[in-house]
Protein backbone atom coordinates (compact mmCIF):
# COMPACT_ATOMS: atom_id res chain seq x y z
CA UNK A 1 55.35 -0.45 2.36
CA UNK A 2 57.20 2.62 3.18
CA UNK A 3 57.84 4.11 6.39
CA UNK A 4 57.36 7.94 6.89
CA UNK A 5 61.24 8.33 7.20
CA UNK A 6 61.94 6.60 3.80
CA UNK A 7 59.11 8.61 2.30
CA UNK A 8 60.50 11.79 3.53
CA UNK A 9 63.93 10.99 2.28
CA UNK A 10 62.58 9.99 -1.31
CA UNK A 11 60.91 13.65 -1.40
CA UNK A 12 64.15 14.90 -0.58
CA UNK A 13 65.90 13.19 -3.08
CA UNK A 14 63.17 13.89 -5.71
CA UNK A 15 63.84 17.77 -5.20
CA UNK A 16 67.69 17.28 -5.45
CA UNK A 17 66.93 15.62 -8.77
CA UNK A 18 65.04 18.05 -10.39
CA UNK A 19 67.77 20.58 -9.98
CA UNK A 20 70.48 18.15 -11.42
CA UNK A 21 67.84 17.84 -14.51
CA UNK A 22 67.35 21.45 -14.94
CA UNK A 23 71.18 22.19 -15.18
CA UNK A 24 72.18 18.79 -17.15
CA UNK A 25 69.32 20.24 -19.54
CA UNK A 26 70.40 23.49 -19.48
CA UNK A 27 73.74 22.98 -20.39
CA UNK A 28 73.08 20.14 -23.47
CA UNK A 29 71.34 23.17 -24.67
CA UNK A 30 72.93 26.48 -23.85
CA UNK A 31 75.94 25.85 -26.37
CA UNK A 32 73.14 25.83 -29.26
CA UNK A 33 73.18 29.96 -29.71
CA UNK A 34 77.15 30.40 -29.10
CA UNK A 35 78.28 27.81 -32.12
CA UNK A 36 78.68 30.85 -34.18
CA UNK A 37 81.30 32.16 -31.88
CA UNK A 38 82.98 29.53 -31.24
CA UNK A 39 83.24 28.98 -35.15
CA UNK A 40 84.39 32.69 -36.03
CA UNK A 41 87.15 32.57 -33.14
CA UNK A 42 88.60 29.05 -34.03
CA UNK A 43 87.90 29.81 -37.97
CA UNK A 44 86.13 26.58 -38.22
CA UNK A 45 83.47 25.19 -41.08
CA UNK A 46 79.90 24.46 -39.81
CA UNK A 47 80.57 20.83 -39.84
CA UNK A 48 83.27 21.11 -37.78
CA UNK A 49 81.95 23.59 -34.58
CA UNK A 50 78.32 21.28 -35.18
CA UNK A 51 80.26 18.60 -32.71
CA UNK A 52 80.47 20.86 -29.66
CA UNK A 53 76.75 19.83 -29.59
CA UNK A 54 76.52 16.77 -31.77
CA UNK A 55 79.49 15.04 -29.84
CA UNK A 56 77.76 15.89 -26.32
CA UNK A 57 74.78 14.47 -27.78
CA UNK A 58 76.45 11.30 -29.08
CA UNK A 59 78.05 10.36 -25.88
CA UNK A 60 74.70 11.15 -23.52
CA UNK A 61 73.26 8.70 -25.25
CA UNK A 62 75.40 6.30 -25.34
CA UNK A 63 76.27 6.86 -21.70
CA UNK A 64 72.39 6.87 -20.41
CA UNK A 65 72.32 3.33 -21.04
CA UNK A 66 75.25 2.31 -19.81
CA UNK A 67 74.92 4.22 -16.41
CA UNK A 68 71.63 2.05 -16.76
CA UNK A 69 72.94 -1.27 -16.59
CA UNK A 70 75.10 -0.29 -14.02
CA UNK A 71 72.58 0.60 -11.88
CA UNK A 72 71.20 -2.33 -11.80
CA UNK A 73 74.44 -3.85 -9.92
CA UNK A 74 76.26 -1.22 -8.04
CA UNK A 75 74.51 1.73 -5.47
CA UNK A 76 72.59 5.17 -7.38
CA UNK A 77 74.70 7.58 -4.82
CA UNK A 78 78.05 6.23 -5.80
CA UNK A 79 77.02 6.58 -9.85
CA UNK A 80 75.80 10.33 -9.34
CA UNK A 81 79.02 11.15 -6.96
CA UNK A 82 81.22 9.74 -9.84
CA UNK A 83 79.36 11.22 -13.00
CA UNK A 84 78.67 14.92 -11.09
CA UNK A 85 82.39 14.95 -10.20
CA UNK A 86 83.21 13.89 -14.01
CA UNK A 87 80.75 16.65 -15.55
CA UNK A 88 82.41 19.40 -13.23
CA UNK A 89 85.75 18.10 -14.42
CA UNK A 90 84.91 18.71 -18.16
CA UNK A 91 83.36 21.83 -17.34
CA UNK A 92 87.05 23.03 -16.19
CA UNK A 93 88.44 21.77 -19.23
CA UNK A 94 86.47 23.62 -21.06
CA UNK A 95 86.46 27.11 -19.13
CA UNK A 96 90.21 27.38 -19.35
CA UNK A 97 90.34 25.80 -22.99
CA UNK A 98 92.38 27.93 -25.36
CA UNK A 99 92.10 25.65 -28.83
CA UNK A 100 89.06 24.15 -30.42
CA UNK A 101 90.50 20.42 -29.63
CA UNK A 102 90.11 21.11 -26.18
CA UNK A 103 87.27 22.72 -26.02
CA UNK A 104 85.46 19.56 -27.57
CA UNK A 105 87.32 17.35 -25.26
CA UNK A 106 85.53 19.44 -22.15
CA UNK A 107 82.41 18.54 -23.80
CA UNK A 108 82.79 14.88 -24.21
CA UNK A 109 84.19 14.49 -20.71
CA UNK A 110 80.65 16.90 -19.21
CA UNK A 111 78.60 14.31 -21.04
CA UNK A 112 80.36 11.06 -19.57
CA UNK A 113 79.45 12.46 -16.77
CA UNK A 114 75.80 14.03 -17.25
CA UNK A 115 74.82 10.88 -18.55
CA UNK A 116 74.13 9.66 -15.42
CA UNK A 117 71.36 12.24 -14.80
CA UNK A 118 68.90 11.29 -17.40
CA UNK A 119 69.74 7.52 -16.80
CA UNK A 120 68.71 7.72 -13.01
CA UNK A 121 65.59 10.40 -13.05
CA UNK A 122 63.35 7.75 -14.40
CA UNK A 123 65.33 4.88 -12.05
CA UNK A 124 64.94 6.88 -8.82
CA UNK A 125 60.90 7.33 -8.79
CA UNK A 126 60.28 3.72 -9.60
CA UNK A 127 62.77 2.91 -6.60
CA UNK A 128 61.67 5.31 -4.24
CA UNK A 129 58.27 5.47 -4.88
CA UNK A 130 55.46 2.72 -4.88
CA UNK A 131 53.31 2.19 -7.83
CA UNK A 132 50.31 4.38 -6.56
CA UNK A 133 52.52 7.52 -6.43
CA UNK A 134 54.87 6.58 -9.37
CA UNK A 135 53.17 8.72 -12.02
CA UNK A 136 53.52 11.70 -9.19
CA UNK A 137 57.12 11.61 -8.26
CA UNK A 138 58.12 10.98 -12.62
CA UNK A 139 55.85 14.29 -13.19
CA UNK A 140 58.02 16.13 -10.80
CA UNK A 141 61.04 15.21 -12.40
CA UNK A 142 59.81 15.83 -15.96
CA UNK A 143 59.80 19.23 -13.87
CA UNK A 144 63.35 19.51 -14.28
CA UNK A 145 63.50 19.21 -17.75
CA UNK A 146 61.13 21.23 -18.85
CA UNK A 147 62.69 24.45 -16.45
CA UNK A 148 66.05 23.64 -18.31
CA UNK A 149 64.86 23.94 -21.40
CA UNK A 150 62.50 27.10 -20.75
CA UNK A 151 65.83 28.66 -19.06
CA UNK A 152 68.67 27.34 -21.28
CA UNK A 153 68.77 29.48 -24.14
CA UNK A 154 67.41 32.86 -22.05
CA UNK A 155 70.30 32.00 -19.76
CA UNK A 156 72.49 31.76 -22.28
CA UNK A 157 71.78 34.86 -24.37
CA UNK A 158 72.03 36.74 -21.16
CA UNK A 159 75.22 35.15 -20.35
CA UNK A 160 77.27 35.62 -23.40
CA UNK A 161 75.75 39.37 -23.96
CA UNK A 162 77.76 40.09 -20.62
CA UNK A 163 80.66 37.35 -20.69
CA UNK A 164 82.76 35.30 -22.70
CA UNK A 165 80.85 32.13 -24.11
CA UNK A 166 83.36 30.31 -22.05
CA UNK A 167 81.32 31.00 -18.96
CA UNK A 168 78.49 28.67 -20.17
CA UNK A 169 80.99 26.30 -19.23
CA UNK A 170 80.58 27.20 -15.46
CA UNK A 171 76.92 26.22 -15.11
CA UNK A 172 77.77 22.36 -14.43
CA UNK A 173 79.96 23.29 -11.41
CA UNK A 174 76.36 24.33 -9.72
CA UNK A 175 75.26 20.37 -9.40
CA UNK A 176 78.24 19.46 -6.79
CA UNK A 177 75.89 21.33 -4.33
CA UNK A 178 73.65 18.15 -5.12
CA UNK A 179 76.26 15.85 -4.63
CA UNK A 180 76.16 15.43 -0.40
CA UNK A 181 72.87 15.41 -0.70
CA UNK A 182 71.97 12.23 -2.64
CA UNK A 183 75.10 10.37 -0.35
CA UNK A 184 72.94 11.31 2.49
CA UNK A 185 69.00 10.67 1.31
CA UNK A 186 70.00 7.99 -1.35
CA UNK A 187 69.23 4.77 1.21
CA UNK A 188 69.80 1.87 -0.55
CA UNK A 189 70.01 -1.75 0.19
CA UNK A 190 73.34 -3.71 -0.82
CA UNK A 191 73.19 -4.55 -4.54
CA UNK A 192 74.03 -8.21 -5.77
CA UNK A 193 77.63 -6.61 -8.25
CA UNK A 194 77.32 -9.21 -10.86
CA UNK A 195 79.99 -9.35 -14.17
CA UNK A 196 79.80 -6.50 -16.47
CA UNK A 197 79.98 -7.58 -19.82
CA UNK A 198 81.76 -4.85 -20.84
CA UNK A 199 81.83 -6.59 -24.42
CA UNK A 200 78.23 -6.10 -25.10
CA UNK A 201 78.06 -3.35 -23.72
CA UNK A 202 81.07 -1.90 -25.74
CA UNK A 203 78.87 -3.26 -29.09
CA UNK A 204 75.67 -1.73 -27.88
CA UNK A 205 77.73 1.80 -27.72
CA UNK A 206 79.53 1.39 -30.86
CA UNK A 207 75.74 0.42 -32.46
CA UNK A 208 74.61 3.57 -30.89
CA UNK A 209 77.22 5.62 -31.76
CA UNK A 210 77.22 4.32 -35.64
CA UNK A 211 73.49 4.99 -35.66
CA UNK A 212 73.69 8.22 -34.88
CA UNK A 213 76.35 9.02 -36.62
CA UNK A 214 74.92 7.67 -40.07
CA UNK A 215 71.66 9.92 -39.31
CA UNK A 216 73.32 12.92 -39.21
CA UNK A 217 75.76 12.27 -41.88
CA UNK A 218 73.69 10.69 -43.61
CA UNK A 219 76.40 8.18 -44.33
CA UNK A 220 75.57 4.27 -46.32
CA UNK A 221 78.88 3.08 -45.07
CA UNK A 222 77.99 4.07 -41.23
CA UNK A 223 74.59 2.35 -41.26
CA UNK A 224 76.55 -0.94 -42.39
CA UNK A 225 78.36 -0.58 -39.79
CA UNK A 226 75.84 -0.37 -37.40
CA UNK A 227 73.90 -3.10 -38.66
CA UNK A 228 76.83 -5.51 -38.40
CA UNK A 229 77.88 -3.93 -34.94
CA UNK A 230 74.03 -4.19 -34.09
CA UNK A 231 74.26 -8.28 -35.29
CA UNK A 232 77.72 -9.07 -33.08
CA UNK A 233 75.79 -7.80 -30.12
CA UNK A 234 72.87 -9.88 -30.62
CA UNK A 235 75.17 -12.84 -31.16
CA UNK A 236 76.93 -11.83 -28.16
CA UNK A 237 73.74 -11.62 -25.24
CA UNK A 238 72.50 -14.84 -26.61
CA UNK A 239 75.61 -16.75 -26.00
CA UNK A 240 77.38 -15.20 -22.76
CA UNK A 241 76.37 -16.53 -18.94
CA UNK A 242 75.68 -12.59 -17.78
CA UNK A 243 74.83 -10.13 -20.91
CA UNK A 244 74.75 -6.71 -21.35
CA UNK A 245 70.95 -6.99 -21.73
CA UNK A 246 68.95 -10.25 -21.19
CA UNK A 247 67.10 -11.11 -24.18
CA UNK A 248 64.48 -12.36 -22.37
CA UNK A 249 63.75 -8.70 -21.94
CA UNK A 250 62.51 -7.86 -24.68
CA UNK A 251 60.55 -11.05 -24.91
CA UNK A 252 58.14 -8.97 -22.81
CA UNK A 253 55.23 -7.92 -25.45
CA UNK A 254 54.66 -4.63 -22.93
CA UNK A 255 58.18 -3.56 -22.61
CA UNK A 256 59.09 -4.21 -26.61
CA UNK A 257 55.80 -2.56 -28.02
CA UNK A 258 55.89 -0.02 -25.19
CA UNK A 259 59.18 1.06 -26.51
CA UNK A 260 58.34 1.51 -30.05
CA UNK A 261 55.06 3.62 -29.20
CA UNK A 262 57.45 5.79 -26.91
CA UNK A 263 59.94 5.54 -29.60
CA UNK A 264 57.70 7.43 -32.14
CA UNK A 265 55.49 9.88 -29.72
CA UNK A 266 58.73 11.37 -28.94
CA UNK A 267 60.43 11.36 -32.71
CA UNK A 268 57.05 13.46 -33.17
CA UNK A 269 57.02 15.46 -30.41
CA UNK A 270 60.29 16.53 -31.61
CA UNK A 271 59.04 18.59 -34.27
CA UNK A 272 58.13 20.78 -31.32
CA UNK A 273 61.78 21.75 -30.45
CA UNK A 274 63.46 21.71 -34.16
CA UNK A 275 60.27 22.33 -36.48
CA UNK A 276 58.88 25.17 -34.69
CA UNK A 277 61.77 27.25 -34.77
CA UNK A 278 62.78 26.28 -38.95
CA UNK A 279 59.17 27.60 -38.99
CA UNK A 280 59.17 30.87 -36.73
CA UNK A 281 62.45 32.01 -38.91
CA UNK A 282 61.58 30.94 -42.31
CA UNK A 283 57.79 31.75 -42.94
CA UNK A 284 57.42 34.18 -40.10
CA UNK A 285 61.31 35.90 -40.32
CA UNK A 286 61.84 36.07 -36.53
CA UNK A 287 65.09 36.79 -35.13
CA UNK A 288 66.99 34.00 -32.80
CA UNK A 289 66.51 36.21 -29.63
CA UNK A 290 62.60 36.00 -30.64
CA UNK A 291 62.33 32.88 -31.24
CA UNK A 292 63.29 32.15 -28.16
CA UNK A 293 60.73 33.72 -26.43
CA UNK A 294 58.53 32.30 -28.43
CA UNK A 295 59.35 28.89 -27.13
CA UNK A 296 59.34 29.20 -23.53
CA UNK A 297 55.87 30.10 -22.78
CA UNK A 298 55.20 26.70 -23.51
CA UNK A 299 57.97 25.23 -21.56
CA UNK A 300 56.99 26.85 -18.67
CA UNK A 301 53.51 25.81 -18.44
CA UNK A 302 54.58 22.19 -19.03
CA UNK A 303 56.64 22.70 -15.87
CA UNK A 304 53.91 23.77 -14.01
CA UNK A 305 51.69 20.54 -14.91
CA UNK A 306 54.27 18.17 -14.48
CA UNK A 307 53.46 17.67 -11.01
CA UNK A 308 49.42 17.55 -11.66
CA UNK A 309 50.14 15.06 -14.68
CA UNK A 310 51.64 12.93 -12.68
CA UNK A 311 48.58 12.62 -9.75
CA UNK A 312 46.38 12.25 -13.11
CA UNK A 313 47.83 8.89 -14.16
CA UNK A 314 47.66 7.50 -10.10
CA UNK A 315 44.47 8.66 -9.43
CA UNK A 316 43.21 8.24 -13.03
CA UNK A 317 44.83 5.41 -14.25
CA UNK A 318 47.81 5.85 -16.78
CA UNK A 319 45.80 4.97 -19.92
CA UNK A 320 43.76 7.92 -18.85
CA UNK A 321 46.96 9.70 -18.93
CA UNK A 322 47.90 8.62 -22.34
CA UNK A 323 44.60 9.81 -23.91
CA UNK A 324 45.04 13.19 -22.27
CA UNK A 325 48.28 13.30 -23.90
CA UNK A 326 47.05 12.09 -27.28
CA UNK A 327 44.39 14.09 -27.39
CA UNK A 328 46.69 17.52 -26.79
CA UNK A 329 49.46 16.61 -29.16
CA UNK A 330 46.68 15.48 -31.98
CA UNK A 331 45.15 19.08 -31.04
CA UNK A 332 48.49 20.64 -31.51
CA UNK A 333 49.34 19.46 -34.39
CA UNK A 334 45.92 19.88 -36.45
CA UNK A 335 46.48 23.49 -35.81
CA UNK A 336 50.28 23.88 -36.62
CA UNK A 337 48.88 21.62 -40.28
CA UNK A 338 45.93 24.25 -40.46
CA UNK A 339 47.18 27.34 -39.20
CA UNK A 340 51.55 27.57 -40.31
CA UNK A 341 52.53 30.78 -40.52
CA UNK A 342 50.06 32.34 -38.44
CA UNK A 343 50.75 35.00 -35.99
CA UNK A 344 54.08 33.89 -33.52
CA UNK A 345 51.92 34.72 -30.77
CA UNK A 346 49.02 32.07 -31.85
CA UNK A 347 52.14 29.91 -32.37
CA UNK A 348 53.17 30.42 -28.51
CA UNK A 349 49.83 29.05 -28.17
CA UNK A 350 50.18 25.91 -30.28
CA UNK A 351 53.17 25.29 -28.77
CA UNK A 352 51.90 24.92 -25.36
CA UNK A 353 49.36 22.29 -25.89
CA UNK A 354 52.06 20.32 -27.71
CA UNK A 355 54.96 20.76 -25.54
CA UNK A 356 52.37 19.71 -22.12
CA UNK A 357 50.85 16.65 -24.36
CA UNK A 358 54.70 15.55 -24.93
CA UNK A 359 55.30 15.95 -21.46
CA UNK A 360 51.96 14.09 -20.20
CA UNK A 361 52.97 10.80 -22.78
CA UNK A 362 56.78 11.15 -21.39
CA UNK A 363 55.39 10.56 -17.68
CA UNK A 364 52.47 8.27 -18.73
CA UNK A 365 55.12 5.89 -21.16
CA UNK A 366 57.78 5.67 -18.79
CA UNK A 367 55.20 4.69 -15.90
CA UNK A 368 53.53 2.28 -18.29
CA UNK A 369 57.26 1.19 -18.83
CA UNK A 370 58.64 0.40 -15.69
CA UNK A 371 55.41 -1.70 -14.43
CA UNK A 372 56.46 -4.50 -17.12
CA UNK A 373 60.18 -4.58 -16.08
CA UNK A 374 61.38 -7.14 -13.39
CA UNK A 375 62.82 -5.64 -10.59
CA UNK A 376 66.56 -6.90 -11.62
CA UNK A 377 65.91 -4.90 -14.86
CA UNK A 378 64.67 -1.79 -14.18
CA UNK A 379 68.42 0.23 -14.62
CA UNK A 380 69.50 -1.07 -17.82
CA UNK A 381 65.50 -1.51 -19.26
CA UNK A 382 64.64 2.44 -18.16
CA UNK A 383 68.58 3.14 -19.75
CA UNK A 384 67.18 2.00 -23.00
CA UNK A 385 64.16 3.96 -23.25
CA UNK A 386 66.32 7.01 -21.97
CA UNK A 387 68.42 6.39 -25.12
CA UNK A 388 65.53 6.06 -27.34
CA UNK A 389 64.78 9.61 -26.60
CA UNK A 390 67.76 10.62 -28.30
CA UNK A 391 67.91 8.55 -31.14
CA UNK A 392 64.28 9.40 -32.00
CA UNK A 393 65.13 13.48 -31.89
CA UNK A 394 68.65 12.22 -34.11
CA UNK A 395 66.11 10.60 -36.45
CA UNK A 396 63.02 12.85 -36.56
CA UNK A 397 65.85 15.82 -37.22
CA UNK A 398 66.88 14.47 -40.52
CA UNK A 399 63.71 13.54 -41.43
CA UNK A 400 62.03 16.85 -41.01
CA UNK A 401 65.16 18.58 -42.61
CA UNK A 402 64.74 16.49 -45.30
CA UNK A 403 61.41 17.81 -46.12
CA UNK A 404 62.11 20.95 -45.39
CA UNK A 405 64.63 20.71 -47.75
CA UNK A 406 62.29 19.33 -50.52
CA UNK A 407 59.89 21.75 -50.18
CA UNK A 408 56.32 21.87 -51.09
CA UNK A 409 54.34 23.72 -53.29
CA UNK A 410 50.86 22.61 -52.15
CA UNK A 411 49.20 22.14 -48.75
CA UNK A 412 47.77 18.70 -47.68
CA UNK A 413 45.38 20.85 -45.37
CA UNK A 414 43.05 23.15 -47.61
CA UNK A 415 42.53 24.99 -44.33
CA UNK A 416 46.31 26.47 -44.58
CA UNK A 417 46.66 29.74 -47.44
CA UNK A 418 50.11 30.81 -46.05
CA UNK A 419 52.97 31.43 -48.10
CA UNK A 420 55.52 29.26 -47.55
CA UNK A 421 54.71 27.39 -44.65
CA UNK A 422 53.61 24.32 -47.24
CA UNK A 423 55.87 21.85 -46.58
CA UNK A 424 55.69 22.80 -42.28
CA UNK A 425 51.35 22.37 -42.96
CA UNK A 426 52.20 18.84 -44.70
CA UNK A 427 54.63 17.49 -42.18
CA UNK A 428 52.28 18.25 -39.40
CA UNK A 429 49.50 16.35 -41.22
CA UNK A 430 51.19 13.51 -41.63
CA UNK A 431 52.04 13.33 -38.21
CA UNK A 432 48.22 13.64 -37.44
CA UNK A 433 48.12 10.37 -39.06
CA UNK A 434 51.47 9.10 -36.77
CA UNK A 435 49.27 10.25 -33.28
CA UNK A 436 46.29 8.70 -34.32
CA UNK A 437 47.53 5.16 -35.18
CA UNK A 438 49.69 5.23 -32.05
CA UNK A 439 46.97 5.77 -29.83
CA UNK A 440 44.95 3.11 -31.52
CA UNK A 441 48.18 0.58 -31.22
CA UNK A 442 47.99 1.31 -27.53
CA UNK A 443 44.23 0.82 -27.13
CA UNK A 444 44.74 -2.69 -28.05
CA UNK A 445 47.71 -3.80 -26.15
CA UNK A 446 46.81 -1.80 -23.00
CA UNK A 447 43.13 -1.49 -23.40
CA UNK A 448 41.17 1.84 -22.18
CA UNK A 449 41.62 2.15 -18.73
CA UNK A 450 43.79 0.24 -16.84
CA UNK A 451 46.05 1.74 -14.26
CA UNK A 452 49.41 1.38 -13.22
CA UNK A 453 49.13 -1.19 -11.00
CA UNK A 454 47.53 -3.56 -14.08
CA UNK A 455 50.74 -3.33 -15.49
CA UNK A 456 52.85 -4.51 -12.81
């Protein structure tokens, strides 16, 4: 039971969080609408400026895990001192880079660093909050990450319209404001350090890093790789005294098949953020600057139920959650497979009952989530599923360019007559199909109604 002075400072610390979230978002993002820039003043080739972004990506990934596990042994406030410090450091390099080699070198250092926010936003309200307010406190921190993305790329066209891109490089320095105040609300008990095993954890990156890799590349050689990286590490946790990740974890039916539903919601939901967009310019010939505005209607209105989403699943019970969330994506997409090509404003529209039922099966999977972790597990097991997120966008990417790319000269839907948009009708359909079966996989594990506190 918490006393009124620990409740207080896990509010505190809640707020504090958001704002690291909206920046860390912000600035995976912002870089997105300068790549041209970068390219023409370093006289690069696409592939080459693509890893200002695809190498931040790589290494938040692989860094939300491992901030993860070692949370589990050594105290939150000492991980977010050293990982703000480290993404203000790479946000220097990067200000005063003058060649393209250092430029990237600013980015992979801000991501060693940012990594950490992700890794502890879904750590820090099971922590600091008790089960019966745990849906609450990870709706206000989905918060954060919906403002960052509603803001990032209207920041940034603002920004570089009146600057240098190099100034996008600034917006980091803004979370050592947070820094003092997580050393002084972040009250933690003494954590048991065990032995890193730096060994499987060094396998689990390289897997990581191979996987993603080979999506984007697209690479036969890579996925080996990864496969036999993926098979020393599984060699490894079932023979050392203290691995990386105990396998016992995912001996857990909960935890395992609550990944993979997770896992797949969000490689749907990501046809939101990349789908949308290949839509808005190709069928509907939108400029960038439009398309923009297009998308953040939606983001802001998921920030603004975050909070209420959140109070949903503990008054409600999280399955009740889940169904809301279901129920808004499946809407979502029927019209996106019916409708393609429509007006951008009826698209706006879409968007928002998509981008708030992502948001809603975020909260209510990561609550569902954490209840079937032990308490010994809960940095490196909420680590993973903050990985999964960005494997699953890596994945659903290629996929959807894939199809893009392939094109379509009839719709699934009879409903949708407009020219071009095909293919966009046909890949929404088919993840009708994806929504519905996922829902149905979680009615029989978790049944209809149960709450949070089933779970535990």
């Amino acid at each position: 039971m918490q006393t009124e002075p620990q409740q207080q400072s896990a509010e505190k610390v809640l707020r504090v969080l958001v704002f690291t979230l909206m920046i860390t978002v912000m600035s995976a993002t912002m870089f997105n609408i300068v790549l041209p820039q970068i390219r023409e003043e370093f006289h690069l080739s696409f592939s080459q400026v693509s890893w200002v972004t695809s190498a931040f990506l790589l290494i938040y990934a692989v860094g939300t895990v491992m901030y993860g596990k070692l949370a589990d042994s050594y105290k939150l406030k000492h991980l977010l001192t050293f990982g703000l410090i480290l993404f203000a450091i790479g946000s220097l390099i990067g200000f005063f880079a003058h060649n393209y080699g250092t430029v990237l070198f600013g980015r992979i250092v801000q991501a060693a660093g940012a990594a950490v926010v992700p890794a502890t936003s879904s750590i820090i309200p099971v922590r600091y909050f008790p089960p019966e307010s745990r849906g609450r406190a990870l709706g206000i921190s989905m918060t954060g990450m919906a403002i960052g993305s509603a803001l990032g790329p209207v920041l940034s066209s603002l920004l570089v319209s009146l600057l240098d891109w190099r100034w996008l490089f600034c917006m980091p320095l803004f979370t050592l404001f947070a820094v003092p105040f997580f050393r002084k609300y972040l009250e933690e008990e003494e954590r048991e350090a065990v032995k890193m095993d730096w060994i499987g954890g060094g396998l689990l990156a390289i897997t990581i890093a191979l996987l993603l890799l080979a999506i984007t590349n697209q690479s036969l050689l890579l996925a080996l790789g990864c496969i036999l990286s993926f098979l020393l590490f599984l060699v490894r946790i079932q023979t050392t005294a203290e691995p990386f990740v105990r396998p016992g974890l995912f001996r857990s039916k909960r935890y395992s098949l609550g990944l993979v539903i997770a896992f797949l919601m969000i490689g749907s939901g990501y046809s939101f953020a990349f789908l949308s967009p290949q839509l808005l310019a190709n069928v509907n010939h939108l400029a960038p600057g439009l398309i923009g505005f297009v998308m953040v209607p939606g983001a802001i209105v998921t920030a603004f139920f975050g909070k209420k989403a959140g109070i949903l699943a503990d008054k409600k019970g999280n399955s009740y959650l889940f169904y809301t969330a279901s129920a808004l994506l499946l809407s979502s997409f029927v019209l996106f497979s019916s409708f393609a090509g429509v007006s951008p404003l009826l698209i706006a529209v879409f968007l928002i009952f998509g981008n708030v039922g992502l948001s809603f099966m975020m909260i209510s999977m990561s609550n569902a989530i954490s209840q079937s972790l032990p308490k010994e597990q809960i940095g490196v097991g909420m680590g993973l599923l903050a990985m999964l997120n960005f494997i699953a966008g890596a994945l659903a990417a290629t996929l959807f360019g894939k199809t893009i790319d392939g094109g379509a000269s009839v719709s699934w839907n009879l409903l949708n007559s407009y020219p071009g948009a095909s293919v966009y009708s046909n890949i929404y359909s088919a993840l009708v199909l994806v929504i519905l079966g996922l829902a149905c996989l979680y009615y029989r594990q978790f049944g209809r109604s149960c709450s949070v506190r089933e779970l535990h």
